[in-house]
PDB file of N, CA and C in Angstrom:
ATOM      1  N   UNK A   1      77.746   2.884 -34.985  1.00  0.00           N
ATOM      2  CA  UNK A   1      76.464   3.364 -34.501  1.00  0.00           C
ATOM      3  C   UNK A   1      75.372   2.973 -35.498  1.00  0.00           C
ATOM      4  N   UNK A   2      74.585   2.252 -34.625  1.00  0.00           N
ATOM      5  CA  UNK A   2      73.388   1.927 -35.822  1.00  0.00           C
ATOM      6  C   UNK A   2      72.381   3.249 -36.165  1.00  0.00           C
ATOM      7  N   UNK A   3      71.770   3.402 -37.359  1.00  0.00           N
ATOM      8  CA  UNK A   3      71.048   4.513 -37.689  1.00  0.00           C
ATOM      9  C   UNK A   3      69.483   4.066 -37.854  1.00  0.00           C
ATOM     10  N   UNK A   4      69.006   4.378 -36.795  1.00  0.00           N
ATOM     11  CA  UNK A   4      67.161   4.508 -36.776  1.00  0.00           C
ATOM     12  C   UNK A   4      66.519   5.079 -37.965  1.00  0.00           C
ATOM     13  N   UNK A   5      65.823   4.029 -38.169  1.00  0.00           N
ATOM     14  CA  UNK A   5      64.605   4.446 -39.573  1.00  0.00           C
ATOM     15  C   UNK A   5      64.263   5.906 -39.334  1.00  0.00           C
ATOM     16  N   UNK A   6      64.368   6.498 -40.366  1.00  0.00           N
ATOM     17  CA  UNK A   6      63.317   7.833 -40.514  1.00  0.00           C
ATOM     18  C   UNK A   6      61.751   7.346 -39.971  1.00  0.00           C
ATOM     19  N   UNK A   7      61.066   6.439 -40.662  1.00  0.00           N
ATOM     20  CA  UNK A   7      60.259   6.183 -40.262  1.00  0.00           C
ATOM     21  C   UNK A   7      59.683   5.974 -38.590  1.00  0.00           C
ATOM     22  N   UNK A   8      60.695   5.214 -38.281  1.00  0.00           N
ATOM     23  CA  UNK A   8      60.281   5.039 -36.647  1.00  0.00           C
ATOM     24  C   UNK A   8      61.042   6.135 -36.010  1.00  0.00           C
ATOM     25  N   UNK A   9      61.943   7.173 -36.094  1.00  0.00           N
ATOM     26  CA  UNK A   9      61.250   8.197 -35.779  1.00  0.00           C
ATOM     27  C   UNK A   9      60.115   9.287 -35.567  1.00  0.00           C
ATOM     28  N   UNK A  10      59.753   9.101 -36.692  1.00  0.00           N
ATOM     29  CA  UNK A  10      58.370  10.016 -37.236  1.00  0.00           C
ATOM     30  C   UNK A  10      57.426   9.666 -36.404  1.00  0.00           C
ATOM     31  N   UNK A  11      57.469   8.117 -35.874  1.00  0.00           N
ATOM     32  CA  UNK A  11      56.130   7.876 -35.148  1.00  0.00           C
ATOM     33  C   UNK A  11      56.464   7.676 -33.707  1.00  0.00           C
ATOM     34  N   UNK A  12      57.455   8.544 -33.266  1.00  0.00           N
ATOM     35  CA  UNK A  12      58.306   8.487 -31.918  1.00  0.00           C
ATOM     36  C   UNK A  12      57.582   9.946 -31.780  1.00  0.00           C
ATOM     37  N   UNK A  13      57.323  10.941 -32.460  1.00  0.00           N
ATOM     38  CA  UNK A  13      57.043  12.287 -32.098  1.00  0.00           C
ATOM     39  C   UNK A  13      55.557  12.197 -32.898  1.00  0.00           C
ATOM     40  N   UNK A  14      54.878  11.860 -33.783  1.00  0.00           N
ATOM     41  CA  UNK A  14      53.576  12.249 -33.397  1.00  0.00           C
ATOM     42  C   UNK A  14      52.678  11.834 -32.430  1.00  0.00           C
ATOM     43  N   UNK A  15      52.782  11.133 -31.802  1.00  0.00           N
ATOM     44  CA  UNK A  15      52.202  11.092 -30.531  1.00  0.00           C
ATOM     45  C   UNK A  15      52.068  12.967 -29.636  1.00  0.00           C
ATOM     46  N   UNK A  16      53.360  13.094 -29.535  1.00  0.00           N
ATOM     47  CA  UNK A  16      52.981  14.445 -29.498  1.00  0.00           C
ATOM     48  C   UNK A  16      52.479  15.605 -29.716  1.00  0.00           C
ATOM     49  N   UNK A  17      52.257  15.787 -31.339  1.00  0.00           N
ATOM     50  CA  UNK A  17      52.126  16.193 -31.926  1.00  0.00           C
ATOM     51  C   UNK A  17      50.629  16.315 -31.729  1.00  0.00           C
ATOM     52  N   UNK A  18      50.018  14.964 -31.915  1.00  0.00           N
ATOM     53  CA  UNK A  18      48.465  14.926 -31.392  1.00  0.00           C
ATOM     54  C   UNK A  18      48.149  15.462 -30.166  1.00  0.00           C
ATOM     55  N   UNK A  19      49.214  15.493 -29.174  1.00  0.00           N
ATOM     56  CA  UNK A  19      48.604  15.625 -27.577  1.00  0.00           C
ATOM     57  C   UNK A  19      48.692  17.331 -27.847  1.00  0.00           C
ATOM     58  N   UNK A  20      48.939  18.117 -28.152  1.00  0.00           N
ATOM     59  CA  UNK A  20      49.267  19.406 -28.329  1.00  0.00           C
ATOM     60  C   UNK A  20      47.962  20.404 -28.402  1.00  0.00           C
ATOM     61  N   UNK A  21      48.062  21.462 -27.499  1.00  0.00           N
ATOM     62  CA  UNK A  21      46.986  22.178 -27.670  1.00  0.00           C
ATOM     63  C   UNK A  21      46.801  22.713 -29.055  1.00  0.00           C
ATOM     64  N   UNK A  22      45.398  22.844 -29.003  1.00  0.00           N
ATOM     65  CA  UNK A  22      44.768  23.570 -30.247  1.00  0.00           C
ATOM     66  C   UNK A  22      45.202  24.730 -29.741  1.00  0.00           C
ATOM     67  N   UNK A  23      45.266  25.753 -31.558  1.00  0.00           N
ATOM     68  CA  UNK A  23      45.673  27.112 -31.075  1.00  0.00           C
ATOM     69  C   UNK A  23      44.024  27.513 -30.871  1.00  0.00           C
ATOM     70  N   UNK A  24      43.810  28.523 -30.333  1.00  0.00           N
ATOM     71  CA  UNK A  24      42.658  28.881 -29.244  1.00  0.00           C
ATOM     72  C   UNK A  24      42.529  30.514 -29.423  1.00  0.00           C
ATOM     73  N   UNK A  25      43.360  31.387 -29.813  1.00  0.00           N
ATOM     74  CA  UNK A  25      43.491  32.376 -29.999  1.00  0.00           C
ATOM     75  C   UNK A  25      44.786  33.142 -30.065  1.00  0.00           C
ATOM     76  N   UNK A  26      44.805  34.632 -30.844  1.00  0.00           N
ATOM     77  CA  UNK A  26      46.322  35.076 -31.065  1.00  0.00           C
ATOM     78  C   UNK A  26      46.219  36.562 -29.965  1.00  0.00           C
ATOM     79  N   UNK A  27      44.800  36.713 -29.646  1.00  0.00           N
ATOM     80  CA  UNK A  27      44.356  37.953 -28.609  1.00  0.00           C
ATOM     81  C   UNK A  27      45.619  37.804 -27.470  1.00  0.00           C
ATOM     82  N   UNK A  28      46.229  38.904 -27.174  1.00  0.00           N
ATOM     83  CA  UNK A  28      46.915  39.052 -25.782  1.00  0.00           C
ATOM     84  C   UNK A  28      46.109  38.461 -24.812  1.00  0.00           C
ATOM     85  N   UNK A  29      46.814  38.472 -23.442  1.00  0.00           N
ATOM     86  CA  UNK A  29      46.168  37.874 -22.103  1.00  0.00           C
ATOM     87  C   UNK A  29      45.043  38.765 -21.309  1.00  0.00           C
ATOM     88  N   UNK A  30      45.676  40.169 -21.799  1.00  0.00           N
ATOM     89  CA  UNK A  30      44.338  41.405 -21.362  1.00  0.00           C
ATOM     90  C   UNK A  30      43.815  41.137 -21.925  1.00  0.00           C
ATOM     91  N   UNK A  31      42.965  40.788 -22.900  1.00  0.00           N
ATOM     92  CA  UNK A  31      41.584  40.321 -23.804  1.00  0.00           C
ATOM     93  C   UNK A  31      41.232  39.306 -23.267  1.00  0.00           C
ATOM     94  N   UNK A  32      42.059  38.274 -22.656  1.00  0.00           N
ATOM     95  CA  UNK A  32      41.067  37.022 -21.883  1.00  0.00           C
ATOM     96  C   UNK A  32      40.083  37.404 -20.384  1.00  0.00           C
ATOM     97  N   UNK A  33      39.319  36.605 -20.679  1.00  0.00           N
ATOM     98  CA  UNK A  33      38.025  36.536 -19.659  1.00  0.00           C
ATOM     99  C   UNK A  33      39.266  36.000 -18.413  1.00  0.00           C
ATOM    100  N   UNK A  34      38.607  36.832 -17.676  1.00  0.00           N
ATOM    101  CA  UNK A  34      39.478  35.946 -15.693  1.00  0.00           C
ATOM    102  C   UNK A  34      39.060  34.507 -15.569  1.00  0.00           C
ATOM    103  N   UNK A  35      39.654  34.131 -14.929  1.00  0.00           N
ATOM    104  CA  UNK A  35      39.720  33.065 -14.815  1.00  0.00           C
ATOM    105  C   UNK A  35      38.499  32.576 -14.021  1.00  0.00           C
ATOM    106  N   UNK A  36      37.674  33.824 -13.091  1.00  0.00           N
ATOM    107  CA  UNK A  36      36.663  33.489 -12.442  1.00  0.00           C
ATOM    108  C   UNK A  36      35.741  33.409 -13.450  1.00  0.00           C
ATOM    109  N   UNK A  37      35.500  34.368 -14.463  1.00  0.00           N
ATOM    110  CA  UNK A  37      34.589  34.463 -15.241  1.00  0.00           C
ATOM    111  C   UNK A  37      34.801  33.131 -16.526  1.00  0.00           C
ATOM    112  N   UNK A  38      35.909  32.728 -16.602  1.00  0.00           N
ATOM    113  CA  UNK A  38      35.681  31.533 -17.350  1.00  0.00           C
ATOM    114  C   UNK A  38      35.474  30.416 -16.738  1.00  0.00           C
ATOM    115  N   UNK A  39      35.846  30.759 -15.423  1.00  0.00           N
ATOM    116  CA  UNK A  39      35.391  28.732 -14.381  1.00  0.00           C
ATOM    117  C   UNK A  39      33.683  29.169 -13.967  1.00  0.00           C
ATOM    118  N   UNK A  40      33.266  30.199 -14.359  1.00  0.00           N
ATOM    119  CA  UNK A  40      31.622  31.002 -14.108  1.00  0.00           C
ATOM    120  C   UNK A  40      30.460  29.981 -15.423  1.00  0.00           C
ATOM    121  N   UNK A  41      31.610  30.230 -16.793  1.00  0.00           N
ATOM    122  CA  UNK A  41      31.134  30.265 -18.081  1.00  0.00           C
ATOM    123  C   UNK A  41      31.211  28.306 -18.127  1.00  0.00           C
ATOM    124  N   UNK A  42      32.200  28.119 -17.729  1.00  0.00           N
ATOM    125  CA  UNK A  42      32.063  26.682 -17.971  1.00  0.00           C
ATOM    126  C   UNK A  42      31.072  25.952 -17.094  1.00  0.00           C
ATOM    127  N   UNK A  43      31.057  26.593 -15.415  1.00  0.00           N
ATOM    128  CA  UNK A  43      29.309  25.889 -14.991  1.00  0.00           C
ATOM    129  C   UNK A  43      28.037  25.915 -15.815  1.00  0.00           C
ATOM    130  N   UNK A  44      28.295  27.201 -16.609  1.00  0.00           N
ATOM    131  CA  UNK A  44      26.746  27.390 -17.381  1.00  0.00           C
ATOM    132  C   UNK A  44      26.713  26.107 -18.601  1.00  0.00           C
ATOM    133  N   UNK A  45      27.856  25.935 -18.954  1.00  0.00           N
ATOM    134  CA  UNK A  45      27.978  24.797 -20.299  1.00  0.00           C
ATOM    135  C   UNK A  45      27.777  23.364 -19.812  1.00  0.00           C
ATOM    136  N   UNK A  46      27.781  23.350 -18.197  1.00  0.00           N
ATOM    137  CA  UNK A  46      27.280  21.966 -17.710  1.00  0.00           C
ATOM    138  C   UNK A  46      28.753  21.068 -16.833  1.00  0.00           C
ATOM    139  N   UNK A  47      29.655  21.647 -17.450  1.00  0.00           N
ATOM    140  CA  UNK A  47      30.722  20.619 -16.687  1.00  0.00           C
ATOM    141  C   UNK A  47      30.738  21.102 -15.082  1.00  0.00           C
ATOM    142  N   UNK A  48      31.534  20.068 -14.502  1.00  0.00           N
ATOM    143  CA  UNK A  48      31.155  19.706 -13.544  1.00  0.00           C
ATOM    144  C   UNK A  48      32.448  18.783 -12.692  1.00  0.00           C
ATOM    145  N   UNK A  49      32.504  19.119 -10.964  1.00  0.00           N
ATOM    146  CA  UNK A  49      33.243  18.505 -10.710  1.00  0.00           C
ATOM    147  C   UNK A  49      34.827  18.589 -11.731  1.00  0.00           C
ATOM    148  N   UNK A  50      35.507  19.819 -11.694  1.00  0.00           N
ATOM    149  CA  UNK A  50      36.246  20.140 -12.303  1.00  0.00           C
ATOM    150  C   UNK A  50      37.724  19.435 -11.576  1.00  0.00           C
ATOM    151  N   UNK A  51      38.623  19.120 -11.856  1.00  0.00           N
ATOM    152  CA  UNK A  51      39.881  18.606 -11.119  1.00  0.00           C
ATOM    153  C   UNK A  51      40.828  19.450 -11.823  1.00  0.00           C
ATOM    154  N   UNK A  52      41.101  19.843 -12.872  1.00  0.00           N
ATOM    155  CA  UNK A  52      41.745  20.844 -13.191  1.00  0.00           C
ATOM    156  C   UNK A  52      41.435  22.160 -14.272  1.00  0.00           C
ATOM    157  N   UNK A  53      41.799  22.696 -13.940  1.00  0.00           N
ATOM    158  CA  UNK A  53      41.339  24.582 -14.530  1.00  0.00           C
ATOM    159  C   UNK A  53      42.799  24.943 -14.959  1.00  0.00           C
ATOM    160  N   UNK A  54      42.912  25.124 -16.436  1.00  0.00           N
ATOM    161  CA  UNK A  54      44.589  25.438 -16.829  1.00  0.00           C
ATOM    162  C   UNK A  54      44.907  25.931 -17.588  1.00  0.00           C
ATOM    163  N   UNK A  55      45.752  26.996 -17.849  1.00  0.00           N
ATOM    164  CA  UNK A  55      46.055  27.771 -18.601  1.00  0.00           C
ATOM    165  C   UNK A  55      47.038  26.885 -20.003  1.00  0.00           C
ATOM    166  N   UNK A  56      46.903  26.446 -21.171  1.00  0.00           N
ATOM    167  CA  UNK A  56      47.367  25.770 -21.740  1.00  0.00           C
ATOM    168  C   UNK A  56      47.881  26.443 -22.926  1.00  0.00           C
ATOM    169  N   UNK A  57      48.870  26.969 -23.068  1.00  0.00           N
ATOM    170  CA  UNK A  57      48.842  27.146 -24.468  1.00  0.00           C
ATOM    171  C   UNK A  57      48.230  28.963 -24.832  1.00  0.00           C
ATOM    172  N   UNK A  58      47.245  29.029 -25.779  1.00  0.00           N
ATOM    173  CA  UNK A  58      46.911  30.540 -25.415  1.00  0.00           C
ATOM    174  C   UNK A  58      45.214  29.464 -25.527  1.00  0.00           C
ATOM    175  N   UNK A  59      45.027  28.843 -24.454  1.00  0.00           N
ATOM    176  CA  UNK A  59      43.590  27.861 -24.042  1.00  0.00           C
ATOM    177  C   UNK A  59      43.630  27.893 -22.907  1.00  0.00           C
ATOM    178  N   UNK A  60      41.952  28.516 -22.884  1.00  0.00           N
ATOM    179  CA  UNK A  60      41.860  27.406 -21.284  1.00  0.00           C
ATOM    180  C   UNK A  60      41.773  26.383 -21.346  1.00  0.00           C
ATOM    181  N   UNK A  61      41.859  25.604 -20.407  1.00  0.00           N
ATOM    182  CA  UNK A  61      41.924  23.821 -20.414  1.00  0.00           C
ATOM    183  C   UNK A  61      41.148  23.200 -19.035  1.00  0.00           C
ATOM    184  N   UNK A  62      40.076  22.333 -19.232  1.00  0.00           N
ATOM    185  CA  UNK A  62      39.653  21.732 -18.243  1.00  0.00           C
ATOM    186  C   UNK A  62      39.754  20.605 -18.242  1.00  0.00           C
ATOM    187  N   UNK A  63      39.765  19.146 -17.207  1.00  0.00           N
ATOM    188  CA  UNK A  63      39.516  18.189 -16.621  1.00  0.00           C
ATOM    189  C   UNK A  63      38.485  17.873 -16.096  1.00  0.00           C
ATOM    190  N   UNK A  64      37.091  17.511 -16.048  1.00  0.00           N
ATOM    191  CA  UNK A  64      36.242  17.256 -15.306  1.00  0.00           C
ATOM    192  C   UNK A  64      35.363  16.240 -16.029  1.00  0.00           C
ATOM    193  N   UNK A  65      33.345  16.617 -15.716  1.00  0.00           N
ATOM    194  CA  UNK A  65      32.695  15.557 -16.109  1.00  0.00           C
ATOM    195  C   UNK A  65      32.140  16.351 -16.747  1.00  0.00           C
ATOM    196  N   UNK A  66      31.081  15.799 -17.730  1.00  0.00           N
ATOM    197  CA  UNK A  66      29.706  16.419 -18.125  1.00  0.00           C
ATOM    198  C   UNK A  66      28.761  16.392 -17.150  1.00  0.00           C
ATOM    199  N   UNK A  67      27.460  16.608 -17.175  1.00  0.00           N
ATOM    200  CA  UNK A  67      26.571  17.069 -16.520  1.00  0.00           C
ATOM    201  C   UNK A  67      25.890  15.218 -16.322  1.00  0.00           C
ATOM    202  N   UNK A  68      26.183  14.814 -17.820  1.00  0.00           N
ATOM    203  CA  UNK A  68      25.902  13.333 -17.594  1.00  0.00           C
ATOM    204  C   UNK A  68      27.092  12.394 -17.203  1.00  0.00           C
ATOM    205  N   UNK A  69      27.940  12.929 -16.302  1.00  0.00           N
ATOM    206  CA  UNK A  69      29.234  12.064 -15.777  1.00  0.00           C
ATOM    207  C   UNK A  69      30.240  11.546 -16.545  1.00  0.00           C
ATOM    208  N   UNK A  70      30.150  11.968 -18.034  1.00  0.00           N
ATOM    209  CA  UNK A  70      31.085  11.478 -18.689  1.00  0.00           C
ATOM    210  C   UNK A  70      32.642  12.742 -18.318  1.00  0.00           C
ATOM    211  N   UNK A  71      33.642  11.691 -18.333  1.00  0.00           N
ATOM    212  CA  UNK A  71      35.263  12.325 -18.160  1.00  0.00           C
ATOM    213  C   UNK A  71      34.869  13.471 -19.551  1.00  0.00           C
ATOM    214  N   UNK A  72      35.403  14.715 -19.244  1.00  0.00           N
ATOM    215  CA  UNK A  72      35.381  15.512 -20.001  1.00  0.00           C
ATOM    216  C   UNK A  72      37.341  16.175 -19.952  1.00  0.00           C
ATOM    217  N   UNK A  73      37.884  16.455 -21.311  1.00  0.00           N
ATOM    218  CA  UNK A  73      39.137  17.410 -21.224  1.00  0.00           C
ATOM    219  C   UNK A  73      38.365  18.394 -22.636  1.00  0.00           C
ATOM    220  N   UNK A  74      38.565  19.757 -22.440  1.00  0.00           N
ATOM    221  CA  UNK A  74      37.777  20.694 -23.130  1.00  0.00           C
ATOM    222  C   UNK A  74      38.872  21.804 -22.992  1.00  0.00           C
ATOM    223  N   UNK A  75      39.101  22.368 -23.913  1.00  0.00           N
ATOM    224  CA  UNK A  75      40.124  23.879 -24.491  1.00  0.00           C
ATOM    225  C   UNK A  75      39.406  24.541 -25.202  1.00  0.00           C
ATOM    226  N   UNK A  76      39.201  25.838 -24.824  1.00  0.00           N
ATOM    227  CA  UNK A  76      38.166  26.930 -24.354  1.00  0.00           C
ATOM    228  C   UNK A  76      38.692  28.095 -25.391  1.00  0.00           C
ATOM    229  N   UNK A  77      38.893  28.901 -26.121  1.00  0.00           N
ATOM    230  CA  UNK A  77      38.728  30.665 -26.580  1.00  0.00           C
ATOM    231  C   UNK A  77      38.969  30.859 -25.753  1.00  0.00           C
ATOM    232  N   UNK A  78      40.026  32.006 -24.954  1.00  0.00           N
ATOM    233  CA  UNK A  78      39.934  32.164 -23.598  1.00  0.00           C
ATOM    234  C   UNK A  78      39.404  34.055 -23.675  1.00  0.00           C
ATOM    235  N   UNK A  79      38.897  33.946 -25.014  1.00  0.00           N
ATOM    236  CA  UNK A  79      38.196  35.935 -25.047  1.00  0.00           C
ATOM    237  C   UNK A  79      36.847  35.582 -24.984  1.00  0.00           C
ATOM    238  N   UNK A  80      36.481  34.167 -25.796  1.00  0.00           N
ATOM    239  CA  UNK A  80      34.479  34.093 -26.345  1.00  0.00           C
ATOM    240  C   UNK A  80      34.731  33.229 -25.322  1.00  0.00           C
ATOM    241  N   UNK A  81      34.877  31.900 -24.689  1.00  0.00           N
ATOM    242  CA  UNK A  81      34.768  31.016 -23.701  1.00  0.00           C
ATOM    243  C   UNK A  81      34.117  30.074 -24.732  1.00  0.00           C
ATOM    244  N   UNK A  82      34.152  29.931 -25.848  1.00  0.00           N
ATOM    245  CA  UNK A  82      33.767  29.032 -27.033  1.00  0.00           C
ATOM    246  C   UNK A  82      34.949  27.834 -26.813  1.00  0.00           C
ATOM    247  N   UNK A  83      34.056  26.746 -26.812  1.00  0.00           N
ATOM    248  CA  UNK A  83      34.440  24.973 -26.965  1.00  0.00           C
ATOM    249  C   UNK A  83      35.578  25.626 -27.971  1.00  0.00           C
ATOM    250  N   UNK A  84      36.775  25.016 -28.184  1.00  0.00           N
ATOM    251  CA  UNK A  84      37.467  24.741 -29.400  1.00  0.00           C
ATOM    252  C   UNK A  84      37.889  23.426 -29.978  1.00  0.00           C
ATOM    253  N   UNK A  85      38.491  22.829 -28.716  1.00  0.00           N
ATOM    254  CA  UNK A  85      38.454  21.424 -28.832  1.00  0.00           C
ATOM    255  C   UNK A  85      37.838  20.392 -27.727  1.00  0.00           C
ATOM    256  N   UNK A  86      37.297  19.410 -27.367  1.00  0.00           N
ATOM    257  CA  UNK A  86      36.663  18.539 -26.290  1.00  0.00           C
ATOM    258  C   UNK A  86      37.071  17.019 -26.666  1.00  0.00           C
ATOM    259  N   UNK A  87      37.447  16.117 -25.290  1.00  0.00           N
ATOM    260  CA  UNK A  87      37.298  14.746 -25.303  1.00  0.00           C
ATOM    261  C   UNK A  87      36.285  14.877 -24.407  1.00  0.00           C
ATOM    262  N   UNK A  88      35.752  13.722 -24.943  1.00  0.00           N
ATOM    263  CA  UNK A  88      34.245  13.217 -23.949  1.00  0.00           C
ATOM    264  C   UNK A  88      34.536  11.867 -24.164  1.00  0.00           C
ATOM    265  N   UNK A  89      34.543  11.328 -22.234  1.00  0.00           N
ATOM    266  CA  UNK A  89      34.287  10.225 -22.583  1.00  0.00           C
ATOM    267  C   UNK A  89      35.605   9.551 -22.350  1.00  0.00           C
ATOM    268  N   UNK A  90      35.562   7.906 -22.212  1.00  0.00           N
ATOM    269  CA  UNK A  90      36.700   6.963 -22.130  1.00  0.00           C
ATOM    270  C   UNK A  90      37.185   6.655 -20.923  1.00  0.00           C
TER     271      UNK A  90
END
């Protein structure tokens, strides 16, 4: 049996590692905002044309655009509805 580099393992799993939600909060699920009131909070921040609304992790998680059409993925505080992490763009 041949034995795989340590190395090219290591870069077999951070890929993942990167894709991984931010932690977002340690508050129980009774402390989060509903889900109406956070898909409420994210119209006011401008996104738009949402394709997915998701519970990720202890994050909310969206799919959509900005207000200026850029692809938006955004993970939310799900107690303050505070940005934690955002791609814009690509």
């Amino acid at each position: 049996m041949k034995k795989i580099p340590l190395l090219l393992l290591a870069g077999l799993f951070l890929p993942v590692a990167a894709q991984a939600a931010p932690n977002c909060t340690a508050e129980p699920k009774d402390k989060w905002l509903t889900e109406e009131a956070m898909k409420a909070k994210v119209a006011t921040l401008g996104y738009e044309r949402i394709k997915t609304f998701k519970t990720s992790g202890n994050c909310y998680e969206i799919y959509g655009y900005t207000k200026d059409g850029q692809k938006a993925e955004v993970y939310f505080n799900p107690v303050t509805g505070d940005v934690v992490k955002s791609s814009i763009g690509g």
